[in-house]
N, C-alpha and C. Protein backbone atom coordinates (compact mmCIF):
# COMPACT_ATOMS: atom_id res chain seq x y z
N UNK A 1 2.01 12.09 38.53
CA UNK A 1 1.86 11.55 37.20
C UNK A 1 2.47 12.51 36.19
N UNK A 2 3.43 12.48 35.22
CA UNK A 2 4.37 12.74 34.60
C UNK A 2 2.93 13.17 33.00
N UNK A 3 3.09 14.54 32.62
CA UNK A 3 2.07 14.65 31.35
C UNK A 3 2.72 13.86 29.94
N UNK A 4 2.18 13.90 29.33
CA UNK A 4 2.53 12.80 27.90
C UNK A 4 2.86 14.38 26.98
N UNK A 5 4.23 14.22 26.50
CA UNK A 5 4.31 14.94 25.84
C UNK A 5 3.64 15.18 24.17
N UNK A 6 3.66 16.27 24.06
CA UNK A 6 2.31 16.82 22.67
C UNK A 6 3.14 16.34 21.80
N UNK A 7 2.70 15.81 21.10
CA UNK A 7 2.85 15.19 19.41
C UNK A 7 3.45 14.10 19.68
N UNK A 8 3.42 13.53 20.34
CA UNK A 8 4.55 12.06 20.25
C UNK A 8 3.09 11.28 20.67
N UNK A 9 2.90 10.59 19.52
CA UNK A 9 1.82 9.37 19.51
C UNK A 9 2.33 8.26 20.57
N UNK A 10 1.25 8.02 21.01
CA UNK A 10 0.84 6.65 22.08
C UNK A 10 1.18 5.63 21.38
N UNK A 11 0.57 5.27 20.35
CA UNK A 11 0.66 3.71 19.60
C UNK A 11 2.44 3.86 18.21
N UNK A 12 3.21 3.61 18.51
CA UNK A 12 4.37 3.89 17.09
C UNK A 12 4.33 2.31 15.99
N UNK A 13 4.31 2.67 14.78
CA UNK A 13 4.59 1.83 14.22
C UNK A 13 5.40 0.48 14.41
N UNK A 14 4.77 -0.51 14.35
CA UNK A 14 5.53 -2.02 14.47
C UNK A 14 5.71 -2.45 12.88
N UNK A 15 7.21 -2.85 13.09
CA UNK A 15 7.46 -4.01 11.80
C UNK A 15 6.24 -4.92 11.27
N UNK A 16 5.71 -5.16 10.31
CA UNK A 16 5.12 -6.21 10.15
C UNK A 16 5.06 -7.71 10.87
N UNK A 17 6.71 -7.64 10.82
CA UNK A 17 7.18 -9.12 10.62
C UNK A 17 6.93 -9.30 12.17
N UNK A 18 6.70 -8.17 12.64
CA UNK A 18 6.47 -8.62 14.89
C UNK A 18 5.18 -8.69 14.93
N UNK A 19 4.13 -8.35 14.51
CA UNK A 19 2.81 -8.50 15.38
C UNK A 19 2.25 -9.17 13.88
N UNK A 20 2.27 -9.48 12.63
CA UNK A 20 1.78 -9.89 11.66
C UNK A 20 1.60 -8.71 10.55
N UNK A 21 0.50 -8.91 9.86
CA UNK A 21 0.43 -7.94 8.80
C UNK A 21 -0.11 -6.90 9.16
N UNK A 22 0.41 -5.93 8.58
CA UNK A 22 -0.24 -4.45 8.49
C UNK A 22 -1.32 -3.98 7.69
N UNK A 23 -2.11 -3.07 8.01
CA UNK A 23 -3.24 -2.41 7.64
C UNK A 23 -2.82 -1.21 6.74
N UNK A 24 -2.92 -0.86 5.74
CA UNK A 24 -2.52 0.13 4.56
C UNK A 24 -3.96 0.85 4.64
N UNK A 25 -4.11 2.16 4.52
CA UNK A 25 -5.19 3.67 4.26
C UNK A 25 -5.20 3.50 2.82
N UNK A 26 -6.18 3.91 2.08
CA UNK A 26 -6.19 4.21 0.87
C UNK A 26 -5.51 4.98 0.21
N UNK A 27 -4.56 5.89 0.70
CA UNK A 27 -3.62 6.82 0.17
C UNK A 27 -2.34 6.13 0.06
N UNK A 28 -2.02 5.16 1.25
CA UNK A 28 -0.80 4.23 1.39
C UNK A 28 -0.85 3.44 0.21
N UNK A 29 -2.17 2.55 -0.19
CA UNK A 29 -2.12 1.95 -1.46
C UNK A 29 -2.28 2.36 -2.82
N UNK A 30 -2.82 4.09 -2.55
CA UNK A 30 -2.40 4.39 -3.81
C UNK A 30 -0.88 4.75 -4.26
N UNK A 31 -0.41 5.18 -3.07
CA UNK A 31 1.09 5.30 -3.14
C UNK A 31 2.25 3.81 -3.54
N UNK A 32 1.44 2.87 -2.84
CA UNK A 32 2.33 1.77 -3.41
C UNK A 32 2.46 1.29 -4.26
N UNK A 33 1.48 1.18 -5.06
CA UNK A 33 0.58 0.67 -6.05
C UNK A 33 0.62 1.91 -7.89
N UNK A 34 0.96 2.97 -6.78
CA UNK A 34 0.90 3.53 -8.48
C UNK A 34 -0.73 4.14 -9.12
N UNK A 35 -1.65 3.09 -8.59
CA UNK A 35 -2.98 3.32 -8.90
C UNK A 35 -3.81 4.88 -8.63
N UNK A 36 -4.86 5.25 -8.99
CA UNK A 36 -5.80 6.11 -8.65
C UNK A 36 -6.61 5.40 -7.66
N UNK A 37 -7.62 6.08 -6.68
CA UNK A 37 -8.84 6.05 -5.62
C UNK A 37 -9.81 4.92 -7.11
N UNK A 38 -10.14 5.81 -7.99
CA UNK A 38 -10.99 5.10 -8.71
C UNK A 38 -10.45 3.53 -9.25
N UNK A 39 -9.41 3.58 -9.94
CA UNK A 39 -8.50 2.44 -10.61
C UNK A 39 -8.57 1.07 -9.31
N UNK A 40 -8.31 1.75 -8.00
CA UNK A 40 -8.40 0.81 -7.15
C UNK A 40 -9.57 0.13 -7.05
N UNK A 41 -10.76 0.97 -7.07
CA UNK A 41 -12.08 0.26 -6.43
C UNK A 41 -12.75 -0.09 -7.96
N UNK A 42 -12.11 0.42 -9.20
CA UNK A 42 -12.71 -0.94 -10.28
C UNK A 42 -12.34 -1.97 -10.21
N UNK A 43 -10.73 -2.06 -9.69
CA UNK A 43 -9.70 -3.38 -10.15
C UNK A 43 -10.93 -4.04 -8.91
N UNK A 44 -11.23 -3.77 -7.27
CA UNK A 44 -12.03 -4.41 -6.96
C UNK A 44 -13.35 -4.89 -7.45
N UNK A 45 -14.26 -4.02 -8.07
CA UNK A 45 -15.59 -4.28 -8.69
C UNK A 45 -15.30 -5.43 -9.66
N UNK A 46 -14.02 -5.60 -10.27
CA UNK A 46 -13.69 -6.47 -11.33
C UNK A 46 -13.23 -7.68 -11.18
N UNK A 47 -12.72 -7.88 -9.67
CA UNK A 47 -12.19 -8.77 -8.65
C UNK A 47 -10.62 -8.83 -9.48
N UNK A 48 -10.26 -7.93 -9.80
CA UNK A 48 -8.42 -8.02 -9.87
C UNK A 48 -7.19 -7.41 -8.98
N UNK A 49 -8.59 -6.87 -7.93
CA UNK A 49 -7.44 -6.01 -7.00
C UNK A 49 -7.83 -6.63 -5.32
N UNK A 50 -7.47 -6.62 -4.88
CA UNK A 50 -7.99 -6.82 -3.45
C UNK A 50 -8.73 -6.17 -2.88
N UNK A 51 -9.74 -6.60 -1.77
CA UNK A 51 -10.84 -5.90 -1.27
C UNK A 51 -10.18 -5.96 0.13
N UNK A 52 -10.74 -4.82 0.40
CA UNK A 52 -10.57 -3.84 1.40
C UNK A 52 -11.15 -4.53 3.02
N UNK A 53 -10.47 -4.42 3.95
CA UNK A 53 -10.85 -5.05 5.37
C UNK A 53 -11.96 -3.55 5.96
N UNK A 54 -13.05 -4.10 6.39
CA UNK A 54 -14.06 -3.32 7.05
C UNK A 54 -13.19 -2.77 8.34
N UNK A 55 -12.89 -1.79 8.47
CA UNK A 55 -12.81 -1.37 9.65
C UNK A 55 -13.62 -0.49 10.91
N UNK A 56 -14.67 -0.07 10.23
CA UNK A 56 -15.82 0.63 11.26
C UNK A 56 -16.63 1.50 10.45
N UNK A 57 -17.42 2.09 10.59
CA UNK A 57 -18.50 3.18 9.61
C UNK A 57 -17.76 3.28 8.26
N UNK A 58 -17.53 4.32 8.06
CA UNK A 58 -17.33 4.18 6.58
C UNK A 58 -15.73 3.79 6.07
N UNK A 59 -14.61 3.63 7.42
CA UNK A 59 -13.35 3.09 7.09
C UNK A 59 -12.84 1.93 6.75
N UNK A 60 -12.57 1.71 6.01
CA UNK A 60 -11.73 0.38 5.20
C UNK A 60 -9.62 0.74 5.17
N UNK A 61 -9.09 -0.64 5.21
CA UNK A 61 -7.72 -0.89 5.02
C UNK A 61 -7.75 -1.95 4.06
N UNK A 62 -6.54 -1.95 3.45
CA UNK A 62 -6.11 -3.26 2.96
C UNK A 62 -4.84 -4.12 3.61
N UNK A 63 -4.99 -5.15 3.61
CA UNK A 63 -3.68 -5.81 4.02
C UNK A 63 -2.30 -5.69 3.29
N UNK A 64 -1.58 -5.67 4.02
CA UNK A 64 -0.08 -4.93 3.00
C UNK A 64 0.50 -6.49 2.62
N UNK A 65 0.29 -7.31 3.35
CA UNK A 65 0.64 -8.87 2.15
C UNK A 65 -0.46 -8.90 1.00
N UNK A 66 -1.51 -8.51 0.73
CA UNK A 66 -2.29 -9.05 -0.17
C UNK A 66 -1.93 -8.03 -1.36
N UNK A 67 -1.56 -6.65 -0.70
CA UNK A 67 -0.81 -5.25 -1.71
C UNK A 67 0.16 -5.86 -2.38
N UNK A 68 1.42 -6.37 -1.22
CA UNK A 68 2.22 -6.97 -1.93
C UNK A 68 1.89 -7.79 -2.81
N UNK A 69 1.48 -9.04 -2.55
CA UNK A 69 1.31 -10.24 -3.55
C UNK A 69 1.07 -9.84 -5.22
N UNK A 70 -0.24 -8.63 -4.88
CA UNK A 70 -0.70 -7.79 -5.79
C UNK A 70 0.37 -7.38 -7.09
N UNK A 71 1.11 -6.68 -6.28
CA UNK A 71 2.31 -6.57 -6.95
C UNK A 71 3.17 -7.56 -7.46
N UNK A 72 3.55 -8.59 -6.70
CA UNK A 72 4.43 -9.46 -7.31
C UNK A 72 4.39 -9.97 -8.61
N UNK A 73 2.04 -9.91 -8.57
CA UNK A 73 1.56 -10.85 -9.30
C UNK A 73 2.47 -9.87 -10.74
N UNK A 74 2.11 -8.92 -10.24
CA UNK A 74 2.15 -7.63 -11.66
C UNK A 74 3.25 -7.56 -12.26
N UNK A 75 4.33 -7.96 -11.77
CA UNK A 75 5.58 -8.16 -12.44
C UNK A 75 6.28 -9.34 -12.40
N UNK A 76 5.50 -10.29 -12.06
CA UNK A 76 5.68 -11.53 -12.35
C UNK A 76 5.61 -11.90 -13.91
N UNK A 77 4.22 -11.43 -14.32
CA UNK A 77 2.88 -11.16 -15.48
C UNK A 77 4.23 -10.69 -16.46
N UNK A 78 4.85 -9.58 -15.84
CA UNK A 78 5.50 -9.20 -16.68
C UNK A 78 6.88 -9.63 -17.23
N UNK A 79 7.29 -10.14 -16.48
CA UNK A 79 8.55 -11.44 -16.25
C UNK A 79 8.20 -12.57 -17.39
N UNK A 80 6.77 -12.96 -17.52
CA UNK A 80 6.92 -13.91 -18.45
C UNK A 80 6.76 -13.54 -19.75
N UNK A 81 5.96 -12.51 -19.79
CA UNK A 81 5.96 -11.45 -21.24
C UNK A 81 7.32 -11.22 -22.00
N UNK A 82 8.20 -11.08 -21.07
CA UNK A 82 9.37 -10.36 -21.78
C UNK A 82 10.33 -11.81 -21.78
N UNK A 83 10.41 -13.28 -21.64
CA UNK A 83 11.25 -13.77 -21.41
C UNK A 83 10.74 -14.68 -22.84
């Protein structure tokens, strides 16, 4: 039996578009998003941001279509402001 070489992860990233949507960390959506940790979980308390998929004890993801959409909405919003 051949050892698994050190640092090369078992599971590698898949495209979205092959197995469905992806799961985003809270750092991923603050990065996409622009937002703060806090900014995120008011826009949820406020229901303007998306809520978070349970993933086990205290871990949560968000879906990266609902991030997106999120976004679209946001410069959509802004698309009609300026036209």
């Amino acid at each position: 039996m051949q050892a698994q070489p050190q640092n090369v992860p078992i599971f590698k990233a898949v495209h979205s578009a092959n197995l469905g949507d992806r799961l985003l960390r809270r750092v991923e959506v603050e990065h996409k998003t622009g937002l703060s940790r806090s900014a995120i979980y008011d826009g949820i308390r406020k229901g303007t941001f998306p809520e978070p998929v349970p993933l086990g004890g205290k871990s949560v993801a968000w879906l990266c279509s609902e991030i997106d959409a999120w976004i679209a909405d946001k410069v959509a919003k802004r698309n009609q402001k300026s036209a």
